[in-house]
C-alpha atoms as a PDB file:
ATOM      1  CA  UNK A   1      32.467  79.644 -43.123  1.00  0.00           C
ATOM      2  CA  UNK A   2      35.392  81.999 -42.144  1.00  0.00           C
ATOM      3  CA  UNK A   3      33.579  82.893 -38.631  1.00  0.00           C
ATOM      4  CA  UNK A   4      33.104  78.853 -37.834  1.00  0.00           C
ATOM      5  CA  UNK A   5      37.479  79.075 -37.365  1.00  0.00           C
ATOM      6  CA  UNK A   6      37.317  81.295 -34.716  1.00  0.00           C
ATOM      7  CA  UNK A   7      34.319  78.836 -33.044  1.00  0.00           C
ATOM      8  CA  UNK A   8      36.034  77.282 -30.231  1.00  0.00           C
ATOM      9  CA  UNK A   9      33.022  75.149 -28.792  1.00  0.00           C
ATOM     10  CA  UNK A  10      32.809  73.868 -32.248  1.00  0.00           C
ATOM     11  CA  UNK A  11      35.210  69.698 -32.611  1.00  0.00           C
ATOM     12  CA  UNK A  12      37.988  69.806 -34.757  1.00  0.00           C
ATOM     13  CA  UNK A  13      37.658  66.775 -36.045  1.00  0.00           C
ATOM     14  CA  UNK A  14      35.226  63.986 -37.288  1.00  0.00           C
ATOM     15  CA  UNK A  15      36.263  62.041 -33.872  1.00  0.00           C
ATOM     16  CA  UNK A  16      35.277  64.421 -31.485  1.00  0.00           C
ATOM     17  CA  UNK A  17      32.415  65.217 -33.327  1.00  0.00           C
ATOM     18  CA  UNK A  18      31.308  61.380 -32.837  1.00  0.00           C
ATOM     19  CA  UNK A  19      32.416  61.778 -29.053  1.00  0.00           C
ATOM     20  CA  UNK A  20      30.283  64.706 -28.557  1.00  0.00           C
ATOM     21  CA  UNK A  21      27.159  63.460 -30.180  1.00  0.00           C
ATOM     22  CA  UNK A  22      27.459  60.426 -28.333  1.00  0.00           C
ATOM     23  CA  UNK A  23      27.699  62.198 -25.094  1.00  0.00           C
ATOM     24  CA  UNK A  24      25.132  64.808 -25.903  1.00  0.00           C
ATOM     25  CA  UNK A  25      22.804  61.838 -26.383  1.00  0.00           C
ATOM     26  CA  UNK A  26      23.718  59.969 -23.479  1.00  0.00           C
ATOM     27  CA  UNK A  27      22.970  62.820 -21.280  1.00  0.00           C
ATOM     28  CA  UNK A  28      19.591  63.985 -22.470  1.00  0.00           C
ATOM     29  CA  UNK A  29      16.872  62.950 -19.448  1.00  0.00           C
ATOM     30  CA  UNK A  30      13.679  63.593 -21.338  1.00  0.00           C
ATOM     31  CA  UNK A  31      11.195  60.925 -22.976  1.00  0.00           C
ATOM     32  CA  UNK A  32      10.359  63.381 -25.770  1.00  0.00           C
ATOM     33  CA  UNK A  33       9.528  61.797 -29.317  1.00  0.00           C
ATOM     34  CA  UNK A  34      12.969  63.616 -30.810  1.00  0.00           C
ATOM     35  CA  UNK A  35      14.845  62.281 -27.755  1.00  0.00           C
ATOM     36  CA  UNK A  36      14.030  58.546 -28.043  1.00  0.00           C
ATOM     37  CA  UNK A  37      14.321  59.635 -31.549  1.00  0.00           C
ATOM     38  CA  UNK A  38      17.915  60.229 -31.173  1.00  0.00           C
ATOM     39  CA  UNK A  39      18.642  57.622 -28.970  1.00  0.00           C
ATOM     40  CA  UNK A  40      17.716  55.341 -31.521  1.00  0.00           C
ATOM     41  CA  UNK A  41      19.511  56.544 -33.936  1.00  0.00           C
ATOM     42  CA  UNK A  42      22.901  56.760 -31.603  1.00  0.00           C
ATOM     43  CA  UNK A  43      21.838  52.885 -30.250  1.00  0.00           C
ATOM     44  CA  UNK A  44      21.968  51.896 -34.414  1.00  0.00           C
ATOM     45  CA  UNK A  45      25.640  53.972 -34.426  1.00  0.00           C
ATOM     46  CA  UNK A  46      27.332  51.762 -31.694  1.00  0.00           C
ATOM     47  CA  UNK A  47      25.679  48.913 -32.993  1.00  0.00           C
ATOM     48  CA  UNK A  48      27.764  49.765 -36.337  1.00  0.00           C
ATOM     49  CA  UNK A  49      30.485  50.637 -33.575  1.00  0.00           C
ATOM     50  CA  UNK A  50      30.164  47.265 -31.801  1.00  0.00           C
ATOM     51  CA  UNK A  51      30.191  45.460 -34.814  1.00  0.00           C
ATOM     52  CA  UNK A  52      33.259  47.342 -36.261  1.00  0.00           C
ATOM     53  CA  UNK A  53      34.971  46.692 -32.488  1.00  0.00           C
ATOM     54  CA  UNK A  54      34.671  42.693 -33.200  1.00  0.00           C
ATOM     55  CA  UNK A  55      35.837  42.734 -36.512  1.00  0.00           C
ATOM     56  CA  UNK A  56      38.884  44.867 -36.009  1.00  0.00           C
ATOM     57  CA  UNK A  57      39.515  42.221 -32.643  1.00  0.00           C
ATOM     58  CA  UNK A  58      39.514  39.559 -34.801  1.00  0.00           C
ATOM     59  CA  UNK A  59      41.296  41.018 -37.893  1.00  0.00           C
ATOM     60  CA  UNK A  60      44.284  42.776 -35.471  1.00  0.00           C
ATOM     61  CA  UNK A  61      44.515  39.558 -33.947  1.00  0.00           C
ATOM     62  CA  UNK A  62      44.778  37.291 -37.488  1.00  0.00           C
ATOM     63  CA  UNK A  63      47.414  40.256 -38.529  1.00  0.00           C
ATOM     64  CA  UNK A  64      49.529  39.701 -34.702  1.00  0.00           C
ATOM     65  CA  UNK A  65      49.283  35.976 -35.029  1.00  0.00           C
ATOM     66  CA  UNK A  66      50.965  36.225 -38.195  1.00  0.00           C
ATOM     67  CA  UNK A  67      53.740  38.058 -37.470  1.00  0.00           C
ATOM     68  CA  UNK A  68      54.425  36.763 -34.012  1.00  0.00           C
ATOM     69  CA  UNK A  69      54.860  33.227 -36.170  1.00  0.00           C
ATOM     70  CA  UNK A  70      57.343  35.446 -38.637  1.00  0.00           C
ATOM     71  CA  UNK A  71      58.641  36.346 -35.630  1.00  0.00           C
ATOM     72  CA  UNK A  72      59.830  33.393 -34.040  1.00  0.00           C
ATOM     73  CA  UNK A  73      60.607  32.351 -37.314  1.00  0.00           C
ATOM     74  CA  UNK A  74      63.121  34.646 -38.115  1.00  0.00           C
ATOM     75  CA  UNK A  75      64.082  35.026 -34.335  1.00  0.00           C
ATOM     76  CA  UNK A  76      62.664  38.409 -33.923  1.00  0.00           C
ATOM     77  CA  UNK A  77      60.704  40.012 -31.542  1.00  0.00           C
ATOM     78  CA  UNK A  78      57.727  39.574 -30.980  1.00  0.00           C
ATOM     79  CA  UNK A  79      55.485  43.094 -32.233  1.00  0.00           C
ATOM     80  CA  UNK A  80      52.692  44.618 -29.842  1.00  0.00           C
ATOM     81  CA  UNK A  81      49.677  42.983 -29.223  1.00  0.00           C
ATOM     82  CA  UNK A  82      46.659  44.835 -30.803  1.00  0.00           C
ATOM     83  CA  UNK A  83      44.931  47.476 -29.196  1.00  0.00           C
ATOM     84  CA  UNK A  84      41.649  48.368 -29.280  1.00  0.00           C
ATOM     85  CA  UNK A  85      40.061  51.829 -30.305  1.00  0.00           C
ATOM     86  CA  UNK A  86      37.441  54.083 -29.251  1.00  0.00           C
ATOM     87  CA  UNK A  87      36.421  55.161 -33.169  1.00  0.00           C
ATOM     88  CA  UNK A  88      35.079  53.173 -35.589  1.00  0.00           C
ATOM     89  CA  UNK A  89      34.581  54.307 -39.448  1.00  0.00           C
ATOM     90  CA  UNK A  90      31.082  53.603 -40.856  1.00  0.00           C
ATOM     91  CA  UNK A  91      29.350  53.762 -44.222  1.00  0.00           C
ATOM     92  CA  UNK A  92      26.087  55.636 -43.594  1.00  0.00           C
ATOM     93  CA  UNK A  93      24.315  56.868 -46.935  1.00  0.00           C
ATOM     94  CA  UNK A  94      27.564  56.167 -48.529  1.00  0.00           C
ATOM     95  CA  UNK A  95      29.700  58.247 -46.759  1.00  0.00           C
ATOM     96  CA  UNK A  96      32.506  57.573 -44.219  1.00  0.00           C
ATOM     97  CA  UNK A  97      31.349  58.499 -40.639  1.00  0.00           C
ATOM     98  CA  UNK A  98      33.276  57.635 -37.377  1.00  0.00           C
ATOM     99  CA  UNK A  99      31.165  56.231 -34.493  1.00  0.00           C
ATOM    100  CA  UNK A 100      32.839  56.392 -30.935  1.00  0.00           C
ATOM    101  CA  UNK A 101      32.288  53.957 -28.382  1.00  0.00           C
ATOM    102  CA  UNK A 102      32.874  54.240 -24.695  1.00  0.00           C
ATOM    103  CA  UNK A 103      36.287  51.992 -24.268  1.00  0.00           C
ATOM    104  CA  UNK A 104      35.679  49.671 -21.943  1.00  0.00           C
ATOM    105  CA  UNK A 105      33.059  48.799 -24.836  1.00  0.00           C
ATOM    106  CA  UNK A 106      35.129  48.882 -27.548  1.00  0.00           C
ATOM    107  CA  UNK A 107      37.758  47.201 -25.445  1.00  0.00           C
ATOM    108  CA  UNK A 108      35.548  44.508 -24.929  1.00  0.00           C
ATOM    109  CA  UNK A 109      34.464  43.627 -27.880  1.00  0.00           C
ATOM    110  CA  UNK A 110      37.189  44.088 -29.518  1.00  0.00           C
ATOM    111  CA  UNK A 111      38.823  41.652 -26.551  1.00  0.00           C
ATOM    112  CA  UNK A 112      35.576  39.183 -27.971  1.00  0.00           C
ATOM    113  CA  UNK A 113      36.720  39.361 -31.577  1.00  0.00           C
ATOM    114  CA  UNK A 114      40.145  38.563 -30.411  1.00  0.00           C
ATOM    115  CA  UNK A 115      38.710  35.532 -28.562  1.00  0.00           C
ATOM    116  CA  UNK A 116      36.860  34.180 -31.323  1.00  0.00           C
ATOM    117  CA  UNK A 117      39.747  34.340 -33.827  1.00  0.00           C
ATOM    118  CA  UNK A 118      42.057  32.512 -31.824  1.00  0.00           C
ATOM    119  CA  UNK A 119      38.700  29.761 -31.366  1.00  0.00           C
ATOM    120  CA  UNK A 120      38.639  30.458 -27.796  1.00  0.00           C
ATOM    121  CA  UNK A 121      35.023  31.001 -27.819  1.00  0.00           C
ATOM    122  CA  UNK A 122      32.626  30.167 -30.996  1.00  0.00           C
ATOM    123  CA  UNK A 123      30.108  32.117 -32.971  1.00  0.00           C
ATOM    124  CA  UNK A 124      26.930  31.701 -30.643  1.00  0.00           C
ATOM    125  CA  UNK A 125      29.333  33.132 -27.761  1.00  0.00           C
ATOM    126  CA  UNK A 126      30.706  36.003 -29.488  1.00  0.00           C
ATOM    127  CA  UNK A 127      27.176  36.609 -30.428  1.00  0.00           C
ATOM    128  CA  UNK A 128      25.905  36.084 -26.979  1.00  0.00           C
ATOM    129  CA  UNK A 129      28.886  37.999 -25.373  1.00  0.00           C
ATOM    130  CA  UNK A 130      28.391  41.006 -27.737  1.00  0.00           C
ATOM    131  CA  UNK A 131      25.192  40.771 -27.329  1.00  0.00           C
ATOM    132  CA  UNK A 132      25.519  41.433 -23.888  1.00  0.00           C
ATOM    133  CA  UNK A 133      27.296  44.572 -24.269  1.00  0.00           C
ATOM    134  CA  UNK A 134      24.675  46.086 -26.938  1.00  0.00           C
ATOM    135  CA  UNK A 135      21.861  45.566 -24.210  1.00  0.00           C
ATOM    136  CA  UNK A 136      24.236  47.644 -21.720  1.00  0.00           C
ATOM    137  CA  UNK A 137      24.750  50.020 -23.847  1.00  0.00           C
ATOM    138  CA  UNK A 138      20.905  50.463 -24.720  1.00  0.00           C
ATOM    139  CA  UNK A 139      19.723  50.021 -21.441  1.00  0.00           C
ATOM    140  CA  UNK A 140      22.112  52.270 -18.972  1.00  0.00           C
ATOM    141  CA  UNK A 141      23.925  54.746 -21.570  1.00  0.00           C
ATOM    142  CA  UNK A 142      20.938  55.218 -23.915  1.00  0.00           C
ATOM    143  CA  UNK A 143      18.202  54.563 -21.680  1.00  0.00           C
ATOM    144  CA  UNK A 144      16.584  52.586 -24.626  1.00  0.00           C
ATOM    145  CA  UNK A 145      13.450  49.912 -23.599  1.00  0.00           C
ATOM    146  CA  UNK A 146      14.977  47.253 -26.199  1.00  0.00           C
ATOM    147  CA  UNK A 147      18.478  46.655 -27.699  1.00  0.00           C
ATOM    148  CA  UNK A 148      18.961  46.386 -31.080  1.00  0.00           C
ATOM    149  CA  UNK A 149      20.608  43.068 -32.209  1.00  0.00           C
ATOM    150  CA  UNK A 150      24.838  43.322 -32.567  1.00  0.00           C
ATOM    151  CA  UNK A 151      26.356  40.734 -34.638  1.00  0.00           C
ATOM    152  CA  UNK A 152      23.442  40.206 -37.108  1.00  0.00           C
ATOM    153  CA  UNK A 153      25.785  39.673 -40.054  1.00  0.00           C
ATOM    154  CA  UNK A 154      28.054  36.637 -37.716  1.00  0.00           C
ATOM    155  CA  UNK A 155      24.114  35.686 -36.527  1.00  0.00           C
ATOM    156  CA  UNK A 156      23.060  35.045 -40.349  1.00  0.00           C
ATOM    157  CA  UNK A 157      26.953  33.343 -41.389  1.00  0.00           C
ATOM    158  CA  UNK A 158      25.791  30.969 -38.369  1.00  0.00           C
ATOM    159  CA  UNK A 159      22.220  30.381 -39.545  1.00  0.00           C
ATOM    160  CA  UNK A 160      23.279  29.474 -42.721  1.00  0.00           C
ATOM    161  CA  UNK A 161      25.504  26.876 -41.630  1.00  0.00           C
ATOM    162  CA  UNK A 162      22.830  25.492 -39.393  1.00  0.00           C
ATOM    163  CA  UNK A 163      20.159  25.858 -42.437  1.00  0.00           C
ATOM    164  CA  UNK A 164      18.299  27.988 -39.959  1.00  0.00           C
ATOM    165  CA  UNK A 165      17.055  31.671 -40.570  1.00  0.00           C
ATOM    166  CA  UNK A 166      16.947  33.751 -36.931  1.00  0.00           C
ATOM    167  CA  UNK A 167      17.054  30.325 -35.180  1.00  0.00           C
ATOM    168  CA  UNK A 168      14.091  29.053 -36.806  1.00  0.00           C
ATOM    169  CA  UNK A 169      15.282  25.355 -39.351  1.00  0.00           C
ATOM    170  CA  UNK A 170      14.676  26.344 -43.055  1.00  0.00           C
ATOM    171  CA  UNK A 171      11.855  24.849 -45.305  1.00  0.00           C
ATOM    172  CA  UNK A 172      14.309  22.457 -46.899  1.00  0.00           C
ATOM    173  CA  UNK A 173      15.552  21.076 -43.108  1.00  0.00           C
ATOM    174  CA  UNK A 174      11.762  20.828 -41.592  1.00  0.00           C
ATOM    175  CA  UNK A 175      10.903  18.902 -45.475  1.00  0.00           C
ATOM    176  CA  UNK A 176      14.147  16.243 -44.848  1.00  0.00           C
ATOM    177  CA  UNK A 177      12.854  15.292 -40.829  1.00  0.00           C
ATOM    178  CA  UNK A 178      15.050  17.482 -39.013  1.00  0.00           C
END
């Protein structure tokens, strides 16, 4: 343990570690079982990552709306917009890892959560949009043949409203004639 403090190639923090791992993955060229292996298992992290991005978006952006209205309220200024960020803390196996994305990822969907809070786009967009970046991510950063799905728990919220599992109408909507 004592020689691992005088290890300079090794992170100092949970953050870079996330940075590094995502990079190390990223660059690996071969089609080895343990490569797609790990690209797999890095394509499930930014999903988590992706998924963190949107909620933070619209979260931050719930938070800003609220005190920009205290704001003009009490004649104030107004505080900083919400930024987005490159980390994102995950539960895996019940403990607390950080995931990084790229930023212009985690800008933009961060940007998308943002969006949908203020109702500027609606859940089948954000899903679509987010979407989107999960199958860039998979295809030209982790050279991966098929993206995983982003959004699943927003895709399940909107299936249940619609009384549709995975965009297929429930038992109880095909028995009523819709």
């Amino acid at each position: 343990m004592v020689f691992s403090l005088f290890d300079r190639k090794a992170p100092k923090s949970s953050k870079e570690k996330a940075k590094l791992a995502f990079e190390k993955v990223t660059a690996v060229d071969s089609d080895s079982r343990s490569a797609r292996s790990a690209r797999i298992r890095m394509g499930l992290l930014c999903r988590a990552g992706l998924d963190r991005a949107f909620i933070e978006g619209a979260e931050r952006t719930r938070v800003y709306q609220e005190r920009s209205l205290q704001a003009v309220r009490q004649g104030r200024e107004f505080p900083a917009p919400p930024a987005a960020e490159c980390y994102f803390q995950v539960r895996i196996n019940g403990e607390g890892n950080y995931v990084y994305l790229p930023e212009e990822y985690a800008n933009e969907a961060f940007s998308i959560g943002a969006r949908y809070q203020r109702a500027e786009i609606d859940a089948r967009a954000a899903i679509d949009l987010v979407q989107a970046l999960a199958d860039q991510i998979c295809t030209y950063e982790l050279k991966l043949d098929e993206a995983f799905r982003a959004l699943q728990f927003l895709r399940e919220e909107v299936a249940a409203e619609n009384g549709a599992i995975d965009g297929k109408p429930s038992d109880a909507s095909n028995r009523s004639g819709k």
